[in-house]
PDB file of N, CA and C in Angstrom:
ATOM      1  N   UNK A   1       3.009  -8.832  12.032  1.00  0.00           N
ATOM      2  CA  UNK A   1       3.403  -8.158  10.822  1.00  0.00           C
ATOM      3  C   UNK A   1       2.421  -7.023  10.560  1.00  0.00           C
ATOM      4  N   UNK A   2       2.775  -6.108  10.247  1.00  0.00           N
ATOM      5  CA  UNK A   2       2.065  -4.768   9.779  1.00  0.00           C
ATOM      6  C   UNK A   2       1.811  -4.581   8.315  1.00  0.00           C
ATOM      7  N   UNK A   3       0.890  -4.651   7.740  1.00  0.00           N
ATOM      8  CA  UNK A   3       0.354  -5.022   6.402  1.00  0.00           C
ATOM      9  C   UNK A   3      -0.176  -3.868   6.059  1.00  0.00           C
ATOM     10  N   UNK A   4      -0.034  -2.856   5.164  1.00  0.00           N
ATOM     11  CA  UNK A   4      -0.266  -1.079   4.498  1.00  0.00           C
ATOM     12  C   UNK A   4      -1.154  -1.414   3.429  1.00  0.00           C
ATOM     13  N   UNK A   5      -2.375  -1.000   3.453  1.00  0.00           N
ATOM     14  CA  UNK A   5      -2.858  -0.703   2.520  1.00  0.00           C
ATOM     15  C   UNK A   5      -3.570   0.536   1.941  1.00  0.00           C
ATOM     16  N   UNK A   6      -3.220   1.009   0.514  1.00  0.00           N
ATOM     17  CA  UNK A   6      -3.794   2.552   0.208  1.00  0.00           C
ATOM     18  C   UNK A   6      -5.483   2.178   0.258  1.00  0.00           C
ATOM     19  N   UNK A   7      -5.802   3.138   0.859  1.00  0.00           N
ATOM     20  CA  UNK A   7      -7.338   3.188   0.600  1.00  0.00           C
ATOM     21  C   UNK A   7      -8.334   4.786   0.734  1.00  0.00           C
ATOM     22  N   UNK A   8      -9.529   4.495   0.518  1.00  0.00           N
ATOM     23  CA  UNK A   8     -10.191   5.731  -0.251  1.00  0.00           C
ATOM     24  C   UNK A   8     -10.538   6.669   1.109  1.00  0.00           C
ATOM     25  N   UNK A   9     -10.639   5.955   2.425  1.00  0.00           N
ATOM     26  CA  UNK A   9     -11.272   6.893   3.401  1.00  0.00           C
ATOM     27  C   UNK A   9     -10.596   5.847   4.481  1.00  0.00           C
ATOM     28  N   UNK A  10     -11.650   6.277   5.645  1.00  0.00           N
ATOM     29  CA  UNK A  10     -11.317   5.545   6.815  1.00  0.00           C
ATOM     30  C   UNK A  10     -12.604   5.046   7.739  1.00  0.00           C
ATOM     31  N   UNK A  11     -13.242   4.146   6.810  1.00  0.00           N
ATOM     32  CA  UNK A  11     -13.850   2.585   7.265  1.00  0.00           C
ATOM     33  C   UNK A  11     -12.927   1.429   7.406  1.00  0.00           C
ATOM     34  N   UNK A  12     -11.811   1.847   7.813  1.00  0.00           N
ATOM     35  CA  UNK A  12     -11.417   0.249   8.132  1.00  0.00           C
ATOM     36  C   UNK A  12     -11.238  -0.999   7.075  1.00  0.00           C
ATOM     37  N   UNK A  13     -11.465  -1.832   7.915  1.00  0.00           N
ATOM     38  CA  UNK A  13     -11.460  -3.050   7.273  1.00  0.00           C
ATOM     39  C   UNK A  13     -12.777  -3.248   6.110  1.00  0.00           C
ATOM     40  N   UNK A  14     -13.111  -2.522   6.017  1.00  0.00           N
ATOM     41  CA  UNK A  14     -14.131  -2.200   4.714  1.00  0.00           C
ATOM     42  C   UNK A  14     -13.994  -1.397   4.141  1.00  0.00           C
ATOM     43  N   UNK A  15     -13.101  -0.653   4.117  1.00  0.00           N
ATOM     44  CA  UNK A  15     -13.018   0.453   2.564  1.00  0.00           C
ATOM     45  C   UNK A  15     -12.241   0.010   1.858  1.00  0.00           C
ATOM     46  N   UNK A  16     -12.203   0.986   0.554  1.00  0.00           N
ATOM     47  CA  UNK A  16     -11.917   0.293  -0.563  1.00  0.00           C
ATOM     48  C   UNK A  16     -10.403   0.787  -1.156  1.00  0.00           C
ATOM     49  N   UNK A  17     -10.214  -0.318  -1.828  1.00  0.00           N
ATOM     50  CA  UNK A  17      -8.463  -0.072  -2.296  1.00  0.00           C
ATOM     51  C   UNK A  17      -8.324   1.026  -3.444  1.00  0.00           C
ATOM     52  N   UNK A  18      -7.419   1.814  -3.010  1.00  0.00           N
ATOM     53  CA  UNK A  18      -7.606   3.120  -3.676  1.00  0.00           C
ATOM     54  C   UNK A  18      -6.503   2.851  -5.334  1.00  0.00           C
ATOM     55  N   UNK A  19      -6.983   2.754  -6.388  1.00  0.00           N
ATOM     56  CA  UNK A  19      -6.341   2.437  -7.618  1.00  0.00           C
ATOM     57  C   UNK A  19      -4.879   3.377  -7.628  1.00  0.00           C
ATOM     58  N   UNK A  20      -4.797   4.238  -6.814  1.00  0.00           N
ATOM     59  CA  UNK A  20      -3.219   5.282  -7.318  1.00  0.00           C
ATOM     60  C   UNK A  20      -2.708   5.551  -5.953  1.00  0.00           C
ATOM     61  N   UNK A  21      -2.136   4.417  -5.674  1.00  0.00           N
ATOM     62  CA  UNK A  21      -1.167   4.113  -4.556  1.00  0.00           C
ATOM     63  C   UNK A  21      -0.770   5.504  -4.056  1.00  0.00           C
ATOM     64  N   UNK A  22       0.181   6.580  -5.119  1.00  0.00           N
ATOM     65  CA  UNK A  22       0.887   7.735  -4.110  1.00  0.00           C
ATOM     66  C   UNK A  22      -0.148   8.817  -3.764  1.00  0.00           C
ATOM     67  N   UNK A  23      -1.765   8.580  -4.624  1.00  0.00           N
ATOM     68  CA  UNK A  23      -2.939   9.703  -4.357  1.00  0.00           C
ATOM     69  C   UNK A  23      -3.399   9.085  -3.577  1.00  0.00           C
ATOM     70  N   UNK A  24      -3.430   8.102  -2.617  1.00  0.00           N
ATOM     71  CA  UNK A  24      -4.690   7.467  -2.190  1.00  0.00           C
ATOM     72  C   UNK A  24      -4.620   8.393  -0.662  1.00  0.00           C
ATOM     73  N   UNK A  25      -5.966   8.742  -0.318  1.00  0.00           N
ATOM     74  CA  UNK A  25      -6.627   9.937   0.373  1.00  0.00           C
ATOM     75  C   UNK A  25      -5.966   9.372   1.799  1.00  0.00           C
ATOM     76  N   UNK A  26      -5.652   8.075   2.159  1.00  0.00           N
ATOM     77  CA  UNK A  26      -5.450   7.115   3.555  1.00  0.00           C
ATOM     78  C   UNK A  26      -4.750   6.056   2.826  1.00  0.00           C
ATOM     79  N   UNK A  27      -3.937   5.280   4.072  1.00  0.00           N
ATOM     80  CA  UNK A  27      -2.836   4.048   3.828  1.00  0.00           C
ATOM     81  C   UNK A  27      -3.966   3.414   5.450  1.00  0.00           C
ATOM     82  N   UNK A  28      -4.370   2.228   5.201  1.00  0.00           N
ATOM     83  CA  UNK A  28      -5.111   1.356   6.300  1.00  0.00           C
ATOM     84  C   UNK A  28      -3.692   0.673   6.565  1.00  0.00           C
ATOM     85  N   UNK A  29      -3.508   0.269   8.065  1.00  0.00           N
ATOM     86  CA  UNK A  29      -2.558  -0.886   8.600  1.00  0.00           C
ATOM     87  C   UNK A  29      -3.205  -1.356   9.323  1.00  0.00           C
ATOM     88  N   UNK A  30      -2.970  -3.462   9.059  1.00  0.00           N
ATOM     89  CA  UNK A  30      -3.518  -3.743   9.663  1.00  0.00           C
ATOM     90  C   UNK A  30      -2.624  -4.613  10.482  1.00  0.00           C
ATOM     91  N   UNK A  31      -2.252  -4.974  11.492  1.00  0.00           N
ATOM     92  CA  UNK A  31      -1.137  -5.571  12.336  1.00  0.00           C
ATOM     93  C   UNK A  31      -1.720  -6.999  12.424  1.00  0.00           C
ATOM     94  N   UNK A  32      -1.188  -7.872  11.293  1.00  0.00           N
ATOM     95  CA  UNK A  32      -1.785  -9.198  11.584  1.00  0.00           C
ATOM     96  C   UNK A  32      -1.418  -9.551  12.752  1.00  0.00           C
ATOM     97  N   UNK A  33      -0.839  -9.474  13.745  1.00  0.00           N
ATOM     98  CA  UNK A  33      -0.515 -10.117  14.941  1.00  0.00           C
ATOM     99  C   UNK A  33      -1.735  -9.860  16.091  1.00  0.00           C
ATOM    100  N   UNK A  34      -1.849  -8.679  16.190  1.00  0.00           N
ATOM    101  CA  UNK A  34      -3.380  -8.355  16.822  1.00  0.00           C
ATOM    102  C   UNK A  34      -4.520  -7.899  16.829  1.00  0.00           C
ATOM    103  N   UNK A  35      -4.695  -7.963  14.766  1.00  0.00           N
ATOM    104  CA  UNK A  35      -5.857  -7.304  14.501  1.00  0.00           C
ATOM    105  C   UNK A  35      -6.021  -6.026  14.482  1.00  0.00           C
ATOM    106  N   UNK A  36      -5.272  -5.252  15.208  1.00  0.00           N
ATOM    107  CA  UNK A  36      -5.412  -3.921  15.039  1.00  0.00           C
ATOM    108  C   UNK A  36      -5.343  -3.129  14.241  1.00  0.00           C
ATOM    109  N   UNK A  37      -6.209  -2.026  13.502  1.00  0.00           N
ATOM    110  CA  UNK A  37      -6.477  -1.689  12.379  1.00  0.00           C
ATOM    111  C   UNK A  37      -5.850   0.316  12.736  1.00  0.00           C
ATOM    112  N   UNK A  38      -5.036   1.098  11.496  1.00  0.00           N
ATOM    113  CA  UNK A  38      -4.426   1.658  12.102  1.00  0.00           C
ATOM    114  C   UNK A  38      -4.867   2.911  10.949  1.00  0.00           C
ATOM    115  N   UNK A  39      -5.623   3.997  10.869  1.00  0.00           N
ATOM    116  CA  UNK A  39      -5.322   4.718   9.028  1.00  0.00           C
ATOM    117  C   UNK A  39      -4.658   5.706   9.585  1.00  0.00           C
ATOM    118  N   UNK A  40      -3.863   6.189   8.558  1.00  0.00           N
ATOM    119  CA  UNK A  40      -3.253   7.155   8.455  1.00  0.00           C
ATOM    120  C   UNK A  40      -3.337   8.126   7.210  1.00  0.00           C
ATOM    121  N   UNK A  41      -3.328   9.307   7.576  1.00  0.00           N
ATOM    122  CA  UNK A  41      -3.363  10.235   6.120  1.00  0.00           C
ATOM    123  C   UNK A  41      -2.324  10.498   5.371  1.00  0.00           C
ATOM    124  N   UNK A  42      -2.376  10.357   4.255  1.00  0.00           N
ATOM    125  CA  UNK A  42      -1.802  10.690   3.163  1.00  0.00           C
ATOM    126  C   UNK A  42      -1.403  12.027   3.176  1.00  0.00           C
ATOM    127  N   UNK A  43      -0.012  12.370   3.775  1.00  0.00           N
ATOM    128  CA  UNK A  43       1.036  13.705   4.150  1.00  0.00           C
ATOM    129  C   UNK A  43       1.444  14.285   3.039  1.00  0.00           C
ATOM    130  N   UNK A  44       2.040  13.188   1.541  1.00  0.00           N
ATOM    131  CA  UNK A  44       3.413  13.087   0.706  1.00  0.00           C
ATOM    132  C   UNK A  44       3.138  14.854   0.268  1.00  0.00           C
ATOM    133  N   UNK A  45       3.976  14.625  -0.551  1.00  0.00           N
ATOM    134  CA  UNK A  45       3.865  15.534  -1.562  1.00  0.00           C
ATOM    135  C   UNK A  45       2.691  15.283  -2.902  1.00  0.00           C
ATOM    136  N   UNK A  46       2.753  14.283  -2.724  1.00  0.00           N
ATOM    137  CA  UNK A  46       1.535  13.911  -4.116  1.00  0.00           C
ATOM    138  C   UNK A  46       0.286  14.943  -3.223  1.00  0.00           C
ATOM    139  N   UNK A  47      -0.049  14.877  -2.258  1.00  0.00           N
ATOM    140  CA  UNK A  47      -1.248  15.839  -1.484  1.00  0.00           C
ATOM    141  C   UNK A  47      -0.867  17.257  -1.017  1.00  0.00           C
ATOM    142  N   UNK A  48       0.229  17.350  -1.374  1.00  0.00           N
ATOM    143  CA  UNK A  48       0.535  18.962  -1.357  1.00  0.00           C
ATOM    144  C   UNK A  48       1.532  18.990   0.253  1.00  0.00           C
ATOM    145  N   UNK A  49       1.662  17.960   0.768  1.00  0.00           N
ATOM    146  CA  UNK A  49       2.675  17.566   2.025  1.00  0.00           C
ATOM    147  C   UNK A  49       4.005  17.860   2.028  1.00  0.00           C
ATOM    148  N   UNK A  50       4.711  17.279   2.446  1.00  0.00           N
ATOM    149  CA  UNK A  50       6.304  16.834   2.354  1.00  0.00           C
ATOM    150  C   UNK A  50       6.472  15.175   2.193  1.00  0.00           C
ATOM    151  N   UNK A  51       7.755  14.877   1.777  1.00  0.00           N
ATOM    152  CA  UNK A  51       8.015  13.260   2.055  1.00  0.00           C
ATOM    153  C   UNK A  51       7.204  12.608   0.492  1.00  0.00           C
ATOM    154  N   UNK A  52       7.504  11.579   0.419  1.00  0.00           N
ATOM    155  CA  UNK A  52       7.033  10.348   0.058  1.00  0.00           C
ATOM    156  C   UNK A  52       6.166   8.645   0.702  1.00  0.00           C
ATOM    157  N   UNK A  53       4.995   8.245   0.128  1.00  0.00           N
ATOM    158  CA  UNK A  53       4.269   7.603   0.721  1.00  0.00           C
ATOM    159  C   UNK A  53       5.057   6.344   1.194  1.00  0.00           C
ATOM    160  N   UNK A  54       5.935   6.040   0.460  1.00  0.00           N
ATOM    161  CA  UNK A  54       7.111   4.820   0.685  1.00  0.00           C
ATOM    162  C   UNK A  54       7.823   5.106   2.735  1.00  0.00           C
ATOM    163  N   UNK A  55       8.009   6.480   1.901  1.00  0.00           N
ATOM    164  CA  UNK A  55       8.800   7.102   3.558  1.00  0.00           C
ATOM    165  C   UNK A  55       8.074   7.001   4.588  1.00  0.00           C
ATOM    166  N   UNK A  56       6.518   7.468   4.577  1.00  0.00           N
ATOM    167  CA  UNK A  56       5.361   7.529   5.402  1.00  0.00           C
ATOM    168  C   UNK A  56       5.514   5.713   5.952  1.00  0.00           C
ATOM    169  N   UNK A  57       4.990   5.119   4.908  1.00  0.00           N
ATOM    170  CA  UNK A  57       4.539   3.559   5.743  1.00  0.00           C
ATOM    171  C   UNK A  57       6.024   3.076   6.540  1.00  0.00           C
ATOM    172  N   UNK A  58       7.055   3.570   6.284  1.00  0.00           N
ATOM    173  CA  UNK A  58       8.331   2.829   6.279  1.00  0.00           C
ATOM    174  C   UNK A  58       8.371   3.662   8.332  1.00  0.00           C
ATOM    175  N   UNK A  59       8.211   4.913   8.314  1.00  0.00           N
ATOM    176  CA  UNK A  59       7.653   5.224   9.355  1.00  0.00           C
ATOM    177  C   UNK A  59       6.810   4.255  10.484  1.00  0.00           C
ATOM    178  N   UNK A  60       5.773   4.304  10.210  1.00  0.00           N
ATOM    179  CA  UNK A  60       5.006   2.872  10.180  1.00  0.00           C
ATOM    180  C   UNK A  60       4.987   1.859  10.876  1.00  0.00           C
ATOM    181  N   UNK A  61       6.803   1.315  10.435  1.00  0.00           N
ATOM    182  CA  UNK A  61       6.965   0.249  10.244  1.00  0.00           C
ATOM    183  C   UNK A  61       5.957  -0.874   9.595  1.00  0.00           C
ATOM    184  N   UNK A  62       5.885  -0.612   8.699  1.00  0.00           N
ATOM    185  CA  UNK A  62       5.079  -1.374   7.538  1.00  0.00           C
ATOM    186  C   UNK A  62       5.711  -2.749   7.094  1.00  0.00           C
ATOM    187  N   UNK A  63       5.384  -3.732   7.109  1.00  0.00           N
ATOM    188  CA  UNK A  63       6.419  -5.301   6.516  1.00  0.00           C
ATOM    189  C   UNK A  63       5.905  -5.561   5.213  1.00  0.00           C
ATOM    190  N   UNK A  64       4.719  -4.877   4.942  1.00  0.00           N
ATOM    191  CA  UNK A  64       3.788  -5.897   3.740  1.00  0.00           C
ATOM    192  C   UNK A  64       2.926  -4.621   3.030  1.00  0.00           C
ATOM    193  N   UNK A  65       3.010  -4.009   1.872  1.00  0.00           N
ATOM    194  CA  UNK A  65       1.992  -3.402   0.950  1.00  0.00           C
ATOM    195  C   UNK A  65       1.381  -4.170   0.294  1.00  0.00           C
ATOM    196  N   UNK A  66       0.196  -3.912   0.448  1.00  0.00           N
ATOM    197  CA  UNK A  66      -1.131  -4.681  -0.839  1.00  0.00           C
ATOM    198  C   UNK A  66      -1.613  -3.651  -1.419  1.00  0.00           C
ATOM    199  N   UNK A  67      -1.692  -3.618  -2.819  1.00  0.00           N
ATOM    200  CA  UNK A  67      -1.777  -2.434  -3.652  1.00  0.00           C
ATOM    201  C   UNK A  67      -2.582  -3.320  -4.738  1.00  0.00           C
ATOM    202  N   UNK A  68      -3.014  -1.806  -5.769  1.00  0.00           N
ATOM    203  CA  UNK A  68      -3.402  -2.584  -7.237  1.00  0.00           C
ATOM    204  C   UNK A  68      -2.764  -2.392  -8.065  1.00  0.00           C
ATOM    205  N   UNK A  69      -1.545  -1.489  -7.994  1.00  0.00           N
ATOM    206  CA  UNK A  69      -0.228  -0.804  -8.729  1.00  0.00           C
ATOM    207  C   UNK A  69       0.542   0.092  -7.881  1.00  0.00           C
ATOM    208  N   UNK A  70       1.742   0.273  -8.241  1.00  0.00           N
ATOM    209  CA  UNK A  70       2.270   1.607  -8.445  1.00  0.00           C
ATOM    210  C   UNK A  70       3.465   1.179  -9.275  1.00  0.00           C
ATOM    211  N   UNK A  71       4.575   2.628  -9.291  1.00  0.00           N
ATOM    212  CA  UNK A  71       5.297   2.725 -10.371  1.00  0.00           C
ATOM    213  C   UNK A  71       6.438   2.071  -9.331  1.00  0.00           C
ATOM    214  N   UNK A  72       7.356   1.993 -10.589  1.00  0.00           N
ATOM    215  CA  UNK A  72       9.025   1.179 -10.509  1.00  0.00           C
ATOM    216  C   UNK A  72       9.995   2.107  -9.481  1.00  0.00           C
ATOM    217  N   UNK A  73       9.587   3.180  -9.401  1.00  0.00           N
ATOM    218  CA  UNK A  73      10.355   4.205  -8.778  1.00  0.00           C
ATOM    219  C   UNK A  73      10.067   3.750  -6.871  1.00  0.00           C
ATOM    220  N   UNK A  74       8.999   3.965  -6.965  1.00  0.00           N
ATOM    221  CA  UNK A  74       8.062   3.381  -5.359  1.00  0.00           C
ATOM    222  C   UNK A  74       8.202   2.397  -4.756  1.00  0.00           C
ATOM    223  N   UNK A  75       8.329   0.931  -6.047  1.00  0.00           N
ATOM    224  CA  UNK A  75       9.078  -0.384  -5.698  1.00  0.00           C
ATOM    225  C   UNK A  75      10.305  -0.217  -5.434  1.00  0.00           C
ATOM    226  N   UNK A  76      10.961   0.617  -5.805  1.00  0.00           N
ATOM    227  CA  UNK A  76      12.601   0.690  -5.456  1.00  0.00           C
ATOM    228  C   UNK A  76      12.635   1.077  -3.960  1.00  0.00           C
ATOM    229  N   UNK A  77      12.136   2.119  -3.465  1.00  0.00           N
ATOM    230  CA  UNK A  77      11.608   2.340  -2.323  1.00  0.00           C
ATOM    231  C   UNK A  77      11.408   1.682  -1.226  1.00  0.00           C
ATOM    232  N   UNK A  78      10.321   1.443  -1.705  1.00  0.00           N
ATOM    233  CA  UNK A  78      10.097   0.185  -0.703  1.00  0.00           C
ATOM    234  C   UNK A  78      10.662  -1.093  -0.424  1.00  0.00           C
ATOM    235  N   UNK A  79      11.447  -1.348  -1.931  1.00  0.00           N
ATOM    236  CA  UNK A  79      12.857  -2.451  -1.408  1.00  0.00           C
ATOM    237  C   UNK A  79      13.957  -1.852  -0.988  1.00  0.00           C
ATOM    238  N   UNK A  80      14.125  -0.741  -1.005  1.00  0.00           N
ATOM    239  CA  UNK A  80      15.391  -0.349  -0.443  1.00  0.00           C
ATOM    240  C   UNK A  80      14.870  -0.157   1.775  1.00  0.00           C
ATOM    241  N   UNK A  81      13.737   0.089   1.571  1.00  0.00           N
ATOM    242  CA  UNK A  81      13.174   0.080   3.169  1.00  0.00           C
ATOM    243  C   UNK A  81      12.913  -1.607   3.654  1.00  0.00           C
ATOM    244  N   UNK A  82      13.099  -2.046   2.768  1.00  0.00           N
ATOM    245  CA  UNK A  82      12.678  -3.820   3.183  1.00  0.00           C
ATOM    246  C   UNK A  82      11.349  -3.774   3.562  1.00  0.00           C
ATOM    247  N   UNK A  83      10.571  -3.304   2.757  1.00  0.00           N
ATOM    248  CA  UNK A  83       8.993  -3.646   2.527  1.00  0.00           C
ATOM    249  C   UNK A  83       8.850  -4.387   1.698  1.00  0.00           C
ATOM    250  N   UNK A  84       8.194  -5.554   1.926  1.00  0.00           N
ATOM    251  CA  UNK A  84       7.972  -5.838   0.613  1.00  0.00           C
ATOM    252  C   UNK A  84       6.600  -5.745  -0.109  1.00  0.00           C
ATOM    253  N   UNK A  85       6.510  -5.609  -1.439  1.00  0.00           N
ATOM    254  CA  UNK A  85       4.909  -5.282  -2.513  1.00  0.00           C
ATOM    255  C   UNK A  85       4.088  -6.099  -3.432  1.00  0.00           C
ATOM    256  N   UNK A  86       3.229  -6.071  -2.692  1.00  0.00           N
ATOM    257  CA  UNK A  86       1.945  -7.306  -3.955  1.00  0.00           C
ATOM    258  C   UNK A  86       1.422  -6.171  -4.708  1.00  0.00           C
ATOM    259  N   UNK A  87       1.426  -6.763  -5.745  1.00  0.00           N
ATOM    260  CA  UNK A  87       0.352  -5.827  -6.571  1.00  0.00           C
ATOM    261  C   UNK A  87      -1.098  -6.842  -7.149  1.00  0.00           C
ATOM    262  N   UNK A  88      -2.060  -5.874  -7.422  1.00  0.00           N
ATOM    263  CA  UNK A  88      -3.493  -6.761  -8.214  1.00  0.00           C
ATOM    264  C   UNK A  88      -4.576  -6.674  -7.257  1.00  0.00           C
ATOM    265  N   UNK A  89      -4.553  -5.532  -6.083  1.00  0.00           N
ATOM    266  CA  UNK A  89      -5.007  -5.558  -4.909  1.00  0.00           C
ATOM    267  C   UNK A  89      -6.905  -4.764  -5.542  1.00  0.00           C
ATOM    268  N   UNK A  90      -7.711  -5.555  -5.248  1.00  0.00           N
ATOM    269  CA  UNK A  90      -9.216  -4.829  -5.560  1.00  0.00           C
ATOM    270  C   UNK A  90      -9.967  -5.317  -4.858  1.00  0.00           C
ATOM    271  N   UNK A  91     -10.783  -4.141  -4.478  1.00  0.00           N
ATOM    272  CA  UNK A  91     -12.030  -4.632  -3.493  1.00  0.00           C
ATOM    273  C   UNK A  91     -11.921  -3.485  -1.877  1.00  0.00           C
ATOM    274  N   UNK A  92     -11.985  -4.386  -0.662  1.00  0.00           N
ATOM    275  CA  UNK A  92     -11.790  -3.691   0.239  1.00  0.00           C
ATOM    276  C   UNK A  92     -10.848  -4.472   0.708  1.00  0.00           C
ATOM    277  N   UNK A  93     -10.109  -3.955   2.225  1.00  0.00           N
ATOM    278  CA  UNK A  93      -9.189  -3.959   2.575  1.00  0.00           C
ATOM    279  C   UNK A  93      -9.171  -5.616   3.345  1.00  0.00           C
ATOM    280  N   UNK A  94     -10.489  -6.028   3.366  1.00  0.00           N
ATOM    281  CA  UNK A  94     -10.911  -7.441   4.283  1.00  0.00           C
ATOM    282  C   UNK A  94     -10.164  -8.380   2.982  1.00  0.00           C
ATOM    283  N   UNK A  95     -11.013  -7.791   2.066  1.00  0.00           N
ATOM    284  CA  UNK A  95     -10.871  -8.657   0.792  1.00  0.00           C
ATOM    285  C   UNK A  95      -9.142  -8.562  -0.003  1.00  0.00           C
ATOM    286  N   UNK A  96      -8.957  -8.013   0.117  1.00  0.00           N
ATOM    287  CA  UNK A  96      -7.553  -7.949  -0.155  1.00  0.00           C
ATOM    288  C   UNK A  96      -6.138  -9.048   0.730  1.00  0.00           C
ATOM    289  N   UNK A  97      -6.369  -8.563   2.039  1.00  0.00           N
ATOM    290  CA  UNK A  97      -5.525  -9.549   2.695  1.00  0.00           C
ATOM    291  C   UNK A  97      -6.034 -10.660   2.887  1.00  0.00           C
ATOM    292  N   UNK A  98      -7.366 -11.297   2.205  1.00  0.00           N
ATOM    293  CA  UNK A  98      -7.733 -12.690   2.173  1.00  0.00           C
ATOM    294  C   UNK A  98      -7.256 -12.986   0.571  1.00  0.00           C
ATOM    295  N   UNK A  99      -6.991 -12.307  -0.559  1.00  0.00           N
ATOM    296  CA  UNK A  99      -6.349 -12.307  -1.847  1.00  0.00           C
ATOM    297  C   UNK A  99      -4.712 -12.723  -1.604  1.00  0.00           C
ATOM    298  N   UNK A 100      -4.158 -12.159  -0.822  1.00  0.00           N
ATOM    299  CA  UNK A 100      -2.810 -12.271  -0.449  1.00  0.00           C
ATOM    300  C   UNK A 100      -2.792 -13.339   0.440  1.00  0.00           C
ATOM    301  N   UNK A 101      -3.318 -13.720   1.243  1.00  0.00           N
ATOM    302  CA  UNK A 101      -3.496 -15.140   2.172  1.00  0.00           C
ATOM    303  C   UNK A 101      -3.177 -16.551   0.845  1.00  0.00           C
ATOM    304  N   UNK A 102      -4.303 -15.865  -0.172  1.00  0.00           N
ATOM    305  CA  UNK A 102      -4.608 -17.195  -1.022  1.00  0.00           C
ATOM    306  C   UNK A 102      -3.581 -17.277  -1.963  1.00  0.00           C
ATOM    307  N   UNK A 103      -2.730 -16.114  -2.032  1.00  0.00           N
ATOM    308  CA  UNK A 103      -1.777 -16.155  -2.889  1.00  0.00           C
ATOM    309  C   UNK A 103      -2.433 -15.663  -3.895  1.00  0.00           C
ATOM    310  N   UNK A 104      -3.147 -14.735  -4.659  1.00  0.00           N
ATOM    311  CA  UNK A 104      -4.021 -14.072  -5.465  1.00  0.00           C
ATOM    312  C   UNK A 104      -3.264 -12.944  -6.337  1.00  0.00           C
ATOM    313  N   UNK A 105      -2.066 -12.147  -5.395  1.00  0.00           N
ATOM    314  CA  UNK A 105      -1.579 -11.500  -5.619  1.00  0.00           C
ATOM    315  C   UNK A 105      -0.294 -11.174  -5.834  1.00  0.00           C
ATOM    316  N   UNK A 106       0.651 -10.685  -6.949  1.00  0.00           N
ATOM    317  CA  UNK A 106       1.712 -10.482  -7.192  1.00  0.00           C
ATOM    318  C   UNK A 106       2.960  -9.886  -6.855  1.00  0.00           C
ATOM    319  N   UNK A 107       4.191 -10.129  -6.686  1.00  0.00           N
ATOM    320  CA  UNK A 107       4.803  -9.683  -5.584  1.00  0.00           C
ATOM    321  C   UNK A 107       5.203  -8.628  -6.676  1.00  0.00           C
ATOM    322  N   UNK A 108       5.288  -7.383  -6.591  1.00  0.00           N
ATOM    323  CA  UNK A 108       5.778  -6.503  -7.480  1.00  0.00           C
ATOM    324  C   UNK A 108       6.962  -6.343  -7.819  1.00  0.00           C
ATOM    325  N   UNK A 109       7.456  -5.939  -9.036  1.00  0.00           N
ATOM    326  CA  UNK A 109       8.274  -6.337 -10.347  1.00  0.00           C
ATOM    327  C   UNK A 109       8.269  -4.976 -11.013  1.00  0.00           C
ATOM    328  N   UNK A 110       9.731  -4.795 -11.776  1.00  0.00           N
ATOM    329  CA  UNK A 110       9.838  -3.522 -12.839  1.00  0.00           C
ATOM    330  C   UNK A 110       8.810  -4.031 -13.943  1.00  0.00           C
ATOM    331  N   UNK A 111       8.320  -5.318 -13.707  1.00  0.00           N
ATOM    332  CA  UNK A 111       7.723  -6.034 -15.148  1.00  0.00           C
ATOM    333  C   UNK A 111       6.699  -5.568 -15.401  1.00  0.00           C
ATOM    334  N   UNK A 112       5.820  -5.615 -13.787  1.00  0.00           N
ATOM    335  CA  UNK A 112       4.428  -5.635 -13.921  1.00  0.00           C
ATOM    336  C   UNK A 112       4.247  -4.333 -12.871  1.00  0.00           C
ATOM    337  N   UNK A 113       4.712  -3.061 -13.142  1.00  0.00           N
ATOM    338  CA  UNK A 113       4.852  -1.675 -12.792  1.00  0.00           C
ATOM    339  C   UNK A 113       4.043  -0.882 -13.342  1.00  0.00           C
ATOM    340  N   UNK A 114       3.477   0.269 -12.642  1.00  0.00           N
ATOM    341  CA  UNK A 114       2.424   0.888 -13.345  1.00  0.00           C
ATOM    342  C   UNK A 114       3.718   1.650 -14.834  1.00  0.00           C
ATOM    343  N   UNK A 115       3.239   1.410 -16.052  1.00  0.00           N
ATOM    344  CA  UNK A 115       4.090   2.358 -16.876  1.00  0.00           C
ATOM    345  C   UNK A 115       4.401   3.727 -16.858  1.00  0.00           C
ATOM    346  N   UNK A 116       2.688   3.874 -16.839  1.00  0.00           N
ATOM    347  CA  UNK A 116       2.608   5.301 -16.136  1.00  0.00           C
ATOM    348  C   UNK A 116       3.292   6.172 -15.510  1.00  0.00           C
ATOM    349  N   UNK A 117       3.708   5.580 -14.701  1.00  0.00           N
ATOM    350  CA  UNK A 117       4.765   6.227 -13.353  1.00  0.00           C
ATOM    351  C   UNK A 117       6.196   5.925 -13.489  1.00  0.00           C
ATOM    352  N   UNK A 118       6.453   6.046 -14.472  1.00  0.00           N
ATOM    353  CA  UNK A 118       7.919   6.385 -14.753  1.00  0.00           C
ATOM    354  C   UNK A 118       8.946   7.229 -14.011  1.00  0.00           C
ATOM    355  N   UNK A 119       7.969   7.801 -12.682  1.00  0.00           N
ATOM    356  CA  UNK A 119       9.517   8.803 -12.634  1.00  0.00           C
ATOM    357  C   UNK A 119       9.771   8.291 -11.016  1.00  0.00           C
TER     358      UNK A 119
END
């Protein structure tokens, strides 16, 4: 499984989870099947790119986002690509998919959506 996470740079399995999912500078993948750790830059349009970050990981082939938010618009997204989204994601990227292992983290919801990001 290929597991996406936004993060601030590209240390790997030690950098840190970037709080604004469609700004975050890098998306880390990590392929639980063989460990392999994968970053990619942040293209969208939120960075002055083309596309959307949903579109980017879905590229990817991404199965699993660990995040600390994003908006309702992004979750639609990514369920319409059959990704599916935890949200509550903090720390680094080690620490995160051991949060989601333990069940720590929330599968994302219009409920518990950044408000913010309404569009």
């Amino acid at each position: 499984m290929k597991i996406g996470v936004p993060t601030m740079g590209d240390r790997g399995m030690d950098e840190v989870v970037c709080d604004h999912f469609g700004r975050a500078p890098t998306y880390t993948i990590v392929d639980s099947d063989t460990g392999s750790v994968r970053i990619i830059e942040n293209r969208s349009e939120h960075m002055g790119g083309t596309g959307k970050p949903p579109e980017a990981l879905a590229r990817e082939s991404v199965n699993l986002l660990l995040c600390s938010g994003l908006g309702p618009r992004a979750i639609t997204m990514f369920q319409d690509s059959g990704i599916a989204v935890y949200v509550g994601a903090t720390g680094s990227v080690r620490e995160v998919l051991s949060m989601w292992r333990e069940g720590r983290l929330q599968a994302a919801t219009s409920e518990n959506a950044c408000k913010e990001h309404l569009h």
